[in-house]
N, C-alpha and C. Protein backbone atom coordinates (compact mmCIF):
# COMPACT_ATOMS: atom_id res chain seq x y z
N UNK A 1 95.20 107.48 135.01
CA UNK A 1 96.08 107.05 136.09
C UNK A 1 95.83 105.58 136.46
N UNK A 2 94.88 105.16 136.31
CA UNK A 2 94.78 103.88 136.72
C UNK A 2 94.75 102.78 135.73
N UNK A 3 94.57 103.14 134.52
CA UNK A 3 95.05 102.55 133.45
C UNK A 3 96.74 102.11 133.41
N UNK A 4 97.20 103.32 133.75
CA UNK A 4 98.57 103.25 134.27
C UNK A 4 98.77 102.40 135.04
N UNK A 5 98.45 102.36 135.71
CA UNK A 5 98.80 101.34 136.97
C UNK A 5 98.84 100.02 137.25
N UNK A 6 97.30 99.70 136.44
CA UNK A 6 97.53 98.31 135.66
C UNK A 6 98.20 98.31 134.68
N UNK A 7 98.77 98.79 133.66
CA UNK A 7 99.48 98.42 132.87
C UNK A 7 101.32 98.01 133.82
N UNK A 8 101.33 99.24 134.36
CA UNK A 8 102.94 98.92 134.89
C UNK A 8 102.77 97.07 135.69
N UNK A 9 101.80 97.15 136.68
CA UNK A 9 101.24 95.59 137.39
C UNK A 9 101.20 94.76 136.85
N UNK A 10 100.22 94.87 136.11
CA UNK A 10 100.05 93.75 135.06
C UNK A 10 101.23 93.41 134.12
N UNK A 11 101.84 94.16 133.52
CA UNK A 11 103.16 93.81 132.73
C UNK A 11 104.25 93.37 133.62
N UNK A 12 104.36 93.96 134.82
CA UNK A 12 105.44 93.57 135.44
C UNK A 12 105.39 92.11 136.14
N UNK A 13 104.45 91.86 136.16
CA UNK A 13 103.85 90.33 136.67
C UNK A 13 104.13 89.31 136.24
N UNK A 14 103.59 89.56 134.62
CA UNK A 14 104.03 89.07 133.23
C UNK A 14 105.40 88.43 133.39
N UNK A 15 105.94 89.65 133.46
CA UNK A 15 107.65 89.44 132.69
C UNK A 15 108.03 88.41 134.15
N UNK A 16 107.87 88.58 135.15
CA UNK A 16 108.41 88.06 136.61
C UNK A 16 107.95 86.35 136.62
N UNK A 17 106.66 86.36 136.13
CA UNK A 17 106.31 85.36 136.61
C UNK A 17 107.11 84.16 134.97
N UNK A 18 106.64 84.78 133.93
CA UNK A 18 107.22 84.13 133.00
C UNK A 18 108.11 84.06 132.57
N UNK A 19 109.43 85.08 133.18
CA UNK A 19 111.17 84.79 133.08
C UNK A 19 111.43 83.77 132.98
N UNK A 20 111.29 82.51 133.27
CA UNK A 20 112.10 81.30 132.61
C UNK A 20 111.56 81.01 131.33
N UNK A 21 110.37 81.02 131.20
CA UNK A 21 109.77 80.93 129.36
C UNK A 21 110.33 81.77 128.82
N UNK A 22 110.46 83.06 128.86
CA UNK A 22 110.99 83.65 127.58
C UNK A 22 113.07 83.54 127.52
N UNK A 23 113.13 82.92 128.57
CA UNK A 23 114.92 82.54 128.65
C UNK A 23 114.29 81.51 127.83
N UNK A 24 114.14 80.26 127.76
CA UNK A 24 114.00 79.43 127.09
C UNK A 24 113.58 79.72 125.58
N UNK A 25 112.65 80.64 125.36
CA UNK A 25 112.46 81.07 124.02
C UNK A 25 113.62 81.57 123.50
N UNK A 26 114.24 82.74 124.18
CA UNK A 26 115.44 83.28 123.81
C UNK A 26 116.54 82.21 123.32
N UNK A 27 116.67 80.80 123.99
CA UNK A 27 117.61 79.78 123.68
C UNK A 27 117.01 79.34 122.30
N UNK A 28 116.21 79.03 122.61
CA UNK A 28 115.39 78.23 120.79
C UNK A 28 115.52 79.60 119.79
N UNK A 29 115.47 80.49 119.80
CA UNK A 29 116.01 81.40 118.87
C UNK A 29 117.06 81.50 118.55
N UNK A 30 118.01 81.47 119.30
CA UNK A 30 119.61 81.38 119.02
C UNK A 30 119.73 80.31 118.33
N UNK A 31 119.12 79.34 118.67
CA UNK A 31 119.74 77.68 118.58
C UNK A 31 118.76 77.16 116.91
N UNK A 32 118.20 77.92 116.43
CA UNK A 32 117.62 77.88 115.55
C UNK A 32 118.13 78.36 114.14
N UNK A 33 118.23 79.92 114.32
CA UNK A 33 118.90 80.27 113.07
C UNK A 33 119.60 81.75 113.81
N UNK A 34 120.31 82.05 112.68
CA UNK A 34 121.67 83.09 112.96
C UNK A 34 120.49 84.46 113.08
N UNK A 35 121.23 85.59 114.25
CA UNK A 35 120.67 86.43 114.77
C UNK A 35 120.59 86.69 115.86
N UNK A 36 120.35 87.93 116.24
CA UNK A 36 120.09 88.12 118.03
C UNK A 36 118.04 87.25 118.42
N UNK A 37 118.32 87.85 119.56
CA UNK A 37 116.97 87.54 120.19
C UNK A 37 115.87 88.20 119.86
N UNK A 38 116.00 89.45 119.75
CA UNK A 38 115.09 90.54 119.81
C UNK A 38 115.38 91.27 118.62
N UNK A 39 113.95 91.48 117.87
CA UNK A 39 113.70 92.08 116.71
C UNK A 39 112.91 93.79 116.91
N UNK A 40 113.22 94.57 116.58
CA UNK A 40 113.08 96.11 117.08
C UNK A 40 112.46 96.74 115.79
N UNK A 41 111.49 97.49 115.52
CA UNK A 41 110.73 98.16 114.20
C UNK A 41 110.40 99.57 114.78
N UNK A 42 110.22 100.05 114.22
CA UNK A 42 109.74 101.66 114.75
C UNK A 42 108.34 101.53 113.81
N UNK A 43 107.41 102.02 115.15
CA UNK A 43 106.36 101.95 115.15
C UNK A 43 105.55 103.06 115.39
N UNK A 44 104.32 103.73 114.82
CA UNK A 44 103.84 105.13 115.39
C UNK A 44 103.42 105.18 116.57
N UNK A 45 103.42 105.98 117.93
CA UNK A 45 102.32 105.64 118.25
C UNK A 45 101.64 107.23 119.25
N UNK A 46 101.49 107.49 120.28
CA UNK A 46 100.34 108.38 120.76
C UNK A 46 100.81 109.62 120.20
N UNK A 47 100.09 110.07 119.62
CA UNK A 47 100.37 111.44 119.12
C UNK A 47 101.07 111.88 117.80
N UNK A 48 101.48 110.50 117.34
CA UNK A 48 102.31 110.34 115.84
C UNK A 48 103.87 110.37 116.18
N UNK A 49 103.80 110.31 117.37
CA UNK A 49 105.53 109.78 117.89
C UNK A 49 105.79 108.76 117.72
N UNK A 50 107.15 108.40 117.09
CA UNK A 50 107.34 106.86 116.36
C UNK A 50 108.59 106.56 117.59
N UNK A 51 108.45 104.87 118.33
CA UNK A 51 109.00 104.41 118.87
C UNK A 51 109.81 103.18 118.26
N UNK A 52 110.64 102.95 119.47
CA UNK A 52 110.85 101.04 119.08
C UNK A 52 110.28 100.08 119.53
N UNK A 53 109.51 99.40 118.83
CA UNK A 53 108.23 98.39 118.87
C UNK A 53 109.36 96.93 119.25
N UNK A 54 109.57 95.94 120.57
CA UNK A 54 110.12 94.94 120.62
C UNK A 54 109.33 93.57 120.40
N UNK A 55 110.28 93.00 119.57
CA UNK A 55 109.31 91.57 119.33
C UNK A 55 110.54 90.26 119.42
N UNK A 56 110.30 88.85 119.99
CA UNK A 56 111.04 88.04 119.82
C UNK A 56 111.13 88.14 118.28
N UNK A 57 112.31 87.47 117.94
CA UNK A 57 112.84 87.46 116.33
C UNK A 57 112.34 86.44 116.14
N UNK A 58 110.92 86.51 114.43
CA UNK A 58 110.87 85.00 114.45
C UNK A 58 111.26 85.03 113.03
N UNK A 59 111.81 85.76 112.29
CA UNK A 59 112.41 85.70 110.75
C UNK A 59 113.76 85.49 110.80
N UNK A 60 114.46 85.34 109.71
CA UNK A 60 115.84 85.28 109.62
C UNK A 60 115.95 86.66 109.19
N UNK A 61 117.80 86.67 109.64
CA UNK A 61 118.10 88.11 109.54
C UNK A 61 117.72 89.10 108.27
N UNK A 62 117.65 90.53 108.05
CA UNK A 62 117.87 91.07 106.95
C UNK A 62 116.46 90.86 106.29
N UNK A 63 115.20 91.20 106.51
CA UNK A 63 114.19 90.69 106.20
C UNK A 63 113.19 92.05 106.30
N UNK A 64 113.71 93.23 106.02
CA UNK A 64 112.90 94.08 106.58
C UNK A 64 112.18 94.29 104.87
N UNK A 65 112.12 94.12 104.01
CA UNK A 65 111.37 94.39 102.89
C UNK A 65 109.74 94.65 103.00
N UNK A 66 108.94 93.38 102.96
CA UNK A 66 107.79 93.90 103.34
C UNK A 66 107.77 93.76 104.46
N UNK A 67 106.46 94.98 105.08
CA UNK A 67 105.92 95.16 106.24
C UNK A 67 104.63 93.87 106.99
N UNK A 68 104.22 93.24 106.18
CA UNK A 68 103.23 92.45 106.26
C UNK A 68 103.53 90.82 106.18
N UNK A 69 103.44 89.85 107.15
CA UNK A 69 103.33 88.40 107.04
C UNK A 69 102.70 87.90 106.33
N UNK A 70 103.24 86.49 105.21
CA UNK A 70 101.22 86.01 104.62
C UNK A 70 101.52 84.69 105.09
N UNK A 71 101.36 84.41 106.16
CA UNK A 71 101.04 83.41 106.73
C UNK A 71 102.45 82.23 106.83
N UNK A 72 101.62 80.97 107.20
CA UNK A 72 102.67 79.80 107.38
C UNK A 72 103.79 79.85 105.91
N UNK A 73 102.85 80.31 104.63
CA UNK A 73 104.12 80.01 103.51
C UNK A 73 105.02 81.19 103.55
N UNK A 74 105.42 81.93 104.39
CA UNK A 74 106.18 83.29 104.30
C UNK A 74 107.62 82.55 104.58
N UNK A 75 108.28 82.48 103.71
CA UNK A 75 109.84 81.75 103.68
C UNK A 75 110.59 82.14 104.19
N UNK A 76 110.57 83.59 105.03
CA UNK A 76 111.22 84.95 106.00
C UNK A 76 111.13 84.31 107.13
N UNK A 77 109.76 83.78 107.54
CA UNK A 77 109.93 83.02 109.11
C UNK A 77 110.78 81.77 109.08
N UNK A 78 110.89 81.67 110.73
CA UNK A 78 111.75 80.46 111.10
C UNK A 78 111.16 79.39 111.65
N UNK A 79 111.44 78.40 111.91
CA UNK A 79 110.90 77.31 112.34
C UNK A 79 110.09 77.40 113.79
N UNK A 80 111.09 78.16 114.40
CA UNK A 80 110.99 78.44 116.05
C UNK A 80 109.97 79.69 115.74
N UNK A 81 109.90 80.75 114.84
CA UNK A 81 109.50 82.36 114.52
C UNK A 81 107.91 81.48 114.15
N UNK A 82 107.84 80.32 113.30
CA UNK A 82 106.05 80.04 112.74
C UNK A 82 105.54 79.70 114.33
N UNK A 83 105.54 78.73 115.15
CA UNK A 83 105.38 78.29 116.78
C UNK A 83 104.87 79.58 117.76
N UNK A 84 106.50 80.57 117.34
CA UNK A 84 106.01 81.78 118.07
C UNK A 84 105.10 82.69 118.10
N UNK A 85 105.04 82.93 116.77
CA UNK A 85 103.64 83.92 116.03
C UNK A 85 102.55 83.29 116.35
N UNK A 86 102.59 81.72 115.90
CA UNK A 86 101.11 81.01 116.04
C UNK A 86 100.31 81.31 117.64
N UNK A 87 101.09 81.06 118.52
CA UNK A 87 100.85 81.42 119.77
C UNK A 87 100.89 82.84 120.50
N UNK A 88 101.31 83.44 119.89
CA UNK A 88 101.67 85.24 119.54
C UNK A 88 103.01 85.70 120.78
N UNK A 89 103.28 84.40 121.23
CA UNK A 89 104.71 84.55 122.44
C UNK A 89 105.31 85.49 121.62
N UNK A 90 106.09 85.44 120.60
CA UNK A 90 106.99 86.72 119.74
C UNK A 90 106.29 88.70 120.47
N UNK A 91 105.00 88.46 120.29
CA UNK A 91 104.36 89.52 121.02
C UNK A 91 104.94 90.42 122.64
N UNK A 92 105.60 89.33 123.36
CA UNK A 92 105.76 89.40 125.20
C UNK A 92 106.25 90.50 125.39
N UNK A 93 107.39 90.42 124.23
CA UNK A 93 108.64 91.53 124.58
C UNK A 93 108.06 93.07 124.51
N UNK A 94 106.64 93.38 124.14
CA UNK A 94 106.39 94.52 123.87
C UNK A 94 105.90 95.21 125.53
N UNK A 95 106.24 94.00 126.34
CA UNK A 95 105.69 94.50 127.90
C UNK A 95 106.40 95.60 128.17
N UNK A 96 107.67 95.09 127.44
CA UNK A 96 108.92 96.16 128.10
C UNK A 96 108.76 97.36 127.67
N UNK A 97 107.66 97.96 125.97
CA UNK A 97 107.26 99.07 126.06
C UNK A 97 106.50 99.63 127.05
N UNK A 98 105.56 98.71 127.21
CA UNK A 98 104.34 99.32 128.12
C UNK A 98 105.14 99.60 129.25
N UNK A 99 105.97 99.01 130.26
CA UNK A 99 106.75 99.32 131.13
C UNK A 99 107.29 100.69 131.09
N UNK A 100 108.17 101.04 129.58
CA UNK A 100 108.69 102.30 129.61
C UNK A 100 107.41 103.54 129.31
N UNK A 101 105.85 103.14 129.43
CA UNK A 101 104.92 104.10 129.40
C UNK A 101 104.69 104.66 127.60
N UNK A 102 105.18 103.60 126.62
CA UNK A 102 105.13 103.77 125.01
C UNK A 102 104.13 103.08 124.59
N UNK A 103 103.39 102.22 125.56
CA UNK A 103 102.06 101.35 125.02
C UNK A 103 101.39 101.16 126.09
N UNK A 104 100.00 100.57 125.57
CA UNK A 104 99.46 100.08 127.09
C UNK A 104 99.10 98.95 127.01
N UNK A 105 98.07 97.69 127.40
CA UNK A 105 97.93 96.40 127.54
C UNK A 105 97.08 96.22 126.45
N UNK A 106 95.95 96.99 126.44
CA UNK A 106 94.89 96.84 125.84
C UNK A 106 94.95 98.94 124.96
N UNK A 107 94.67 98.98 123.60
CA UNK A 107 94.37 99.89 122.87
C UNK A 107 95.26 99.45 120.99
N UNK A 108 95.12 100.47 120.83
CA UNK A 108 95.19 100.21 119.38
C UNK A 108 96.52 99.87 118.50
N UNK A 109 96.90 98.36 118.13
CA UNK A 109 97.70 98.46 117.67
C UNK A 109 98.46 99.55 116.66
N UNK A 110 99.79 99.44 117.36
CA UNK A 110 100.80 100.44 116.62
C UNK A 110 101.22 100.14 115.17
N UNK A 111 101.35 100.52 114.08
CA UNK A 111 101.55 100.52 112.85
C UNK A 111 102.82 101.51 112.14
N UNK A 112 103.54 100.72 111.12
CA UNK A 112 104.50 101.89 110.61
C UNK A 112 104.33 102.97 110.42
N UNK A 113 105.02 103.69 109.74
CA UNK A 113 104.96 104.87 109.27
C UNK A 113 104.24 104.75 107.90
N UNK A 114 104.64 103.67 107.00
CA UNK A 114 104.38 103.25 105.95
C UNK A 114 103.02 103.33 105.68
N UNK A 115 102.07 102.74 106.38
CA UNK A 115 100.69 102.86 106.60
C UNK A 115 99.85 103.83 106.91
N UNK A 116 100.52 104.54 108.61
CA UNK A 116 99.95 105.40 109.08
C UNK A 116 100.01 106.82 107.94
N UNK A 117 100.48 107.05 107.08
CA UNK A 117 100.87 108.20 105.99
C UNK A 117 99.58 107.83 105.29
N UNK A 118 98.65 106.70 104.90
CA UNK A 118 97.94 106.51 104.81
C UNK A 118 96.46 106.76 105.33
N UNK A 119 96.37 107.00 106.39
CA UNK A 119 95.20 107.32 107.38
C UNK A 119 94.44 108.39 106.64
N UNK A 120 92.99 108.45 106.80
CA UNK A 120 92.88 109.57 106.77
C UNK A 120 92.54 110.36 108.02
N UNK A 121 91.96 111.80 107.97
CA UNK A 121 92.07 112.45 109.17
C UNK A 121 90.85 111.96 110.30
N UNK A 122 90.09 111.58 110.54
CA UNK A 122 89.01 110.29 110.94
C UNK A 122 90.20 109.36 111.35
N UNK A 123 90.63 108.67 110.65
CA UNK A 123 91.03 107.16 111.08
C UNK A 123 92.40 108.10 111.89
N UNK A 124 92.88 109.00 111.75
CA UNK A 124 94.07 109.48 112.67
C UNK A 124 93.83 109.38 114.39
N UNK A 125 92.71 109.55 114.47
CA UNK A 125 92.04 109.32 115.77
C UNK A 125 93.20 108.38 116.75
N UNK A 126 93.33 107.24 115.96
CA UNK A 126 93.83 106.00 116.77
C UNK A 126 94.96 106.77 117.49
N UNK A 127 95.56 107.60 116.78
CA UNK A 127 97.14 107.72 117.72
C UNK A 127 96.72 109.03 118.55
N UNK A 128 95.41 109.10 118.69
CA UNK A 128 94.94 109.61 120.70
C UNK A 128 95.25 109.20 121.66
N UNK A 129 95.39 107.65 121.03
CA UNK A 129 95.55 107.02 122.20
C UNK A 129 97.20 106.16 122.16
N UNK A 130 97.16 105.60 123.57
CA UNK A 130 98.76 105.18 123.64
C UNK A 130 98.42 103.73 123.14
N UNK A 131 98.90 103.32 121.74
CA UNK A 131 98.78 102.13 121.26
C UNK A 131 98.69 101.06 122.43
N UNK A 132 98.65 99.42 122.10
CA UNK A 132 98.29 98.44 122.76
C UNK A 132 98.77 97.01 122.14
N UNK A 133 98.79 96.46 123.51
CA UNK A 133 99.43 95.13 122.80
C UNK A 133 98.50 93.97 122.46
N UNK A 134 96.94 94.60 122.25
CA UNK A 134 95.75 93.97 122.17
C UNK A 134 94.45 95.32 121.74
N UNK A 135 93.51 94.65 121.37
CA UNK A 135 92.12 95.34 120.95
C UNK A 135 91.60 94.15 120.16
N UNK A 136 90.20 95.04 120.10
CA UNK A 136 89.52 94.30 119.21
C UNK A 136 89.61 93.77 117.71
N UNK A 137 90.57 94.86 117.42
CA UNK A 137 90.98 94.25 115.51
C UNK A 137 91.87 93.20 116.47
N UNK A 138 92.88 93.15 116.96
CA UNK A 138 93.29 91.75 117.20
C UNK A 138 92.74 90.81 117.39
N UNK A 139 91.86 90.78 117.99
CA UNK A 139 90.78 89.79 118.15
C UNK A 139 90.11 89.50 117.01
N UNK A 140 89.57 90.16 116.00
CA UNK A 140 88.69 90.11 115.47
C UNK A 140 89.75 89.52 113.68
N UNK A 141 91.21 89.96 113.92
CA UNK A 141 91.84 89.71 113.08
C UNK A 141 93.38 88.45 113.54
N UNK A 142 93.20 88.06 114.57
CA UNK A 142 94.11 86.60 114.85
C UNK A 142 94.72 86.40 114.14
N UNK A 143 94.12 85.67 112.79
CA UNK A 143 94.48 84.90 111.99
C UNK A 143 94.99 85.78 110.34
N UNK A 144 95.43 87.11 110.58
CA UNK A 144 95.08 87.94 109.56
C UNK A 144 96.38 87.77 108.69
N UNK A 145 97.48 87.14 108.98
CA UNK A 145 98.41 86.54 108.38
C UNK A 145 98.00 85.15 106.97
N UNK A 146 97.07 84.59 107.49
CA UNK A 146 96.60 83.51 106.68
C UNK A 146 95.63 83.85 106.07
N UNK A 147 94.87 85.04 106.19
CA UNK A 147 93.98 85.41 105.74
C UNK A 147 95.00 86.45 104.37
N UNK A 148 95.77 86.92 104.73
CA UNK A 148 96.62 87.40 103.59
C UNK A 148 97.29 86.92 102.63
N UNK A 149 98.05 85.45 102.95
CA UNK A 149 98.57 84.28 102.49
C UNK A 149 97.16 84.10 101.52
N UNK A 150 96.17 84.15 101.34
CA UNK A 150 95.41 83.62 100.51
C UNK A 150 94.94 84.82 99.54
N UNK A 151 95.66 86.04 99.90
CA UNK A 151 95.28 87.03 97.95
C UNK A 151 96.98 86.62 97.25
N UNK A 152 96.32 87.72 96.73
CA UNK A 152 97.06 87.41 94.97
C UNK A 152 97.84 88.63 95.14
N UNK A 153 97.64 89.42 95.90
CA UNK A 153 98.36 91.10 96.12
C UNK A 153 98.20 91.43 98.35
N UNK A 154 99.04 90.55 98.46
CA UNK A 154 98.78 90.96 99.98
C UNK A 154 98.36 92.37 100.87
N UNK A 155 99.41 93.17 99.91
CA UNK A 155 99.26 94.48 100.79
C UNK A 155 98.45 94.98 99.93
N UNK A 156 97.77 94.91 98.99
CA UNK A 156 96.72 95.54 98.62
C UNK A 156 95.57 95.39 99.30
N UNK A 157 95.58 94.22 99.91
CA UNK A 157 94.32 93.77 100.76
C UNK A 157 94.72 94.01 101.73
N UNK A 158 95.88 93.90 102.36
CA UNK A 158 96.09 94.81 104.41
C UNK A 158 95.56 96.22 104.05
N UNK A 159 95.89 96.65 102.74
CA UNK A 159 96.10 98.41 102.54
C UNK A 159 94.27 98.69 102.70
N UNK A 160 93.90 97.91 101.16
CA UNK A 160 92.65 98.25 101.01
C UNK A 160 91.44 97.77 101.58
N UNK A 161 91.46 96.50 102.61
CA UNK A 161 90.15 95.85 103.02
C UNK A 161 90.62 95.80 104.63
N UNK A 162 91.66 94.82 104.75
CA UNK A 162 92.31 94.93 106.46
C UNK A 162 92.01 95.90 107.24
N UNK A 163 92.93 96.63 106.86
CA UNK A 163 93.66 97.73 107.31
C UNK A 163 92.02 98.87 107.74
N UNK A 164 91.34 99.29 107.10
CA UNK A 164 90.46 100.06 107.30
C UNK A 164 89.45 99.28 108.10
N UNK A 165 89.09 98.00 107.99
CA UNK A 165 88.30 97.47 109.16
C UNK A 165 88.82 97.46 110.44
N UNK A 166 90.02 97.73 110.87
CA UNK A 166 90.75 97.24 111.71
C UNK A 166 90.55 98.68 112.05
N UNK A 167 91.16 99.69 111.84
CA UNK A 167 90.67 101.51 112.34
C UNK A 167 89.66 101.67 112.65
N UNK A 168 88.86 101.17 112.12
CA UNK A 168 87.08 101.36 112.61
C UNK A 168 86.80 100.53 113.77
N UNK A 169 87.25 99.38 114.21
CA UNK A 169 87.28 98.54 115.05
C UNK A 169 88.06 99.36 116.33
N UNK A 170 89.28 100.05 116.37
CA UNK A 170 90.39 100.83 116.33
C UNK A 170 89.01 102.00 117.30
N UNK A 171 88.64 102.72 116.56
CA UNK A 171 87.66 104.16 117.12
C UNK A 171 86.96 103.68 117.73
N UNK A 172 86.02 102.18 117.41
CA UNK A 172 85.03 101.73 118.17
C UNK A 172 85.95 101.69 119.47
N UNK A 173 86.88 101.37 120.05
CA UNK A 173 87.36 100.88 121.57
C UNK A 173 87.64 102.34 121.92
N UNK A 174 88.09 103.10 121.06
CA UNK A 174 88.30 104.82 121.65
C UNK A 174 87.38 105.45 122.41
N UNK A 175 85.90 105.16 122.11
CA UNK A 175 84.72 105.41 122.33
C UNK A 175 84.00 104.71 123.25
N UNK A 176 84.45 103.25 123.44
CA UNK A 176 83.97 102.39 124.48
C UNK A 176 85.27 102.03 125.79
N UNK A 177 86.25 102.58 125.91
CA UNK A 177 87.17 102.33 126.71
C UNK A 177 86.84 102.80 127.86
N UNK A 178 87.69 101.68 128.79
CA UNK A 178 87.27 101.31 129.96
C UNK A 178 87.84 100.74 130.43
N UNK A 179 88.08 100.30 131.98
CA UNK A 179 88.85 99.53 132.83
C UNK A 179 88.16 97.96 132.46
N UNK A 180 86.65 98.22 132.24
CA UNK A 180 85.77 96.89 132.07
C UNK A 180 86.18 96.49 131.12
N UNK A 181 86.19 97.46 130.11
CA UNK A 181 86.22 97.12 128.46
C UNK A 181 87.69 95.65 128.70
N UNK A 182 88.41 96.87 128.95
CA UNK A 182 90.30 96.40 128.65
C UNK A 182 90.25 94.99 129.33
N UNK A 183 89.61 94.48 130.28
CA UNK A 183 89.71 93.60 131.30
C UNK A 183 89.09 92.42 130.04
N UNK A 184 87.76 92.69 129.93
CA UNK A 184 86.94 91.99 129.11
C UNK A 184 87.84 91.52 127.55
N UNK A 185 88.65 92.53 127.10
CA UNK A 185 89.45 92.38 125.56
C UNK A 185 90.70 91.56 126.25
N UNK A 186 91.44 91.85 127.52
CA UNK A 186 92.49 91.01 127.66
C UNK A 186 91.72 89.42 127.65
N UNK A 187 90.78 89.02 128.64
CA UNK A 187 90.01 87.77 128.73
C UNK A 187 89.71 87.16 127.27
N UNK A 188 89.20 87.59 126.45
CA UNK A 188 89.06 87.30 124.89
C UNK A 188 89.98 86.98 124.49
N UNK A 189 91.19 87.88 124.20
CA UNK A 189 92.43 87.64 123.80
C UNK A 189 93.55 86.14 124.56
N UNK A 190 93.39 86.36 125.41
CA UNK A 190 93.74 84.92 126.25
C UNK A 190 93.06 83.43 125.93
N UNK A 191 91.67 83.45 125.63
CA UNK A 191 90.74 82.90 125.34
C UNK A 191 91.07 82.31 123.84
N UNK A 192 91.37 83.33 122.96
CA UNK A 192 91.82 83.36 121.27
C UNK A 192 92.92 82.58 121.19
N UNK A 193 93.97 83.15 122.22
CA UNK A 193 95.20 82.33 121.69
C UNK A 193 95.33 80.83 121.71
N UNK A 194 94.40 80.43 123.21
CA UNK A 194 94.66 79.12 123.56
C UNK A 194 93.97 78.01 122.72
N UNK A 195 92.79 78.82 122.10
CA UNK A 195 91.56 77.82 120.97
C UNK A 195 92.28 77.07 120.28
């Protein structure tokens, strides 16, 4: 319940206080390349219920092929979409899940279907909980776009090296969660973006 509570607060704060930034983002998206504003994926999340995951659009249209970014050379992003990611603004719009009670601020990022079919029954753990628009694999993986940009088989390495550090990272916060914890991972995460 009180996890709840900050999440509805805290997100709603968000969106209130930063309504003219993301109008303005919304304009540089339009004004950039052809497409709406908002990019929508279905995503797993508490319990293996798959939602719609919202993100500012930072690709050009028709781009749903792979699931995975490799960084600045990904020819799918946009000029305004590389800026957004770098700073993770594209991220904001997912308040409006947490709002509708489909995520929370802090827990385990949500992942396709594509992947999660992958899990094994151990790493299934994660969707105990109500995914997040932060944790520690985020933290610990920032930069995991450029870090992919540099194999030779991207999703072999999200599939086979990423991806499983990031679940284990994933159970570690299952096990240590907390009002302290979440407070402490949002502060980090704020901390990360601005470096």
């Amino acid at each position: 319940m009180i996890k709840r509570t900050f999440d509805i607060i805290s997100s709603g704060l968000v969106l209130l206080v930063f309504s003219p930034v993301f109008l303005f983002v919304a304009i540089a998206i339009v004004l950039d390349s052809k497409g709406g504003v908002f990019y929508m994926q279905e995503r797993i999340g508490r319990n293996g219920v798959p939602f719609k995951l919202f993100k500012f659009r930072t690709m050009r249209p028709n781009q749903d092929g792979m699931k995975i970014t490799i960084g600045h050379r990904d020819p799918r992003v946009t000029n305004v979409g590389y800026f957004l990611r770098k700073f993770k603004v594209d991220e904001f719009p997912q308040l409006l899940n947490i709002l509708k009670g489909e995520m929370s601020v802090v827990g385990p990022r949500p992942e396709v279907e594509k992947y999660v079919a992958k899990y094994s029954n151990e790493q299934r753990k994660v969707l105990s909980v109500k995914p997040g628009l932060t944790d520690y694999a985020s933290l610990e993986y920032v930069h995991e776009s450029e870090l992919l940009a540099q194999s030779d088989d991207p999703e072999h390495t999200y599939i086979y090296e990423i991806m499983p550090d990031k679940l284990r990272l994933n159970l570690r916060y299952i096990n240590d969660q907390s009002l302290t914890t979440d407070v402490k991972i949002i502060l980090r995460t704020i901390a990360k973006i601005l470096r």
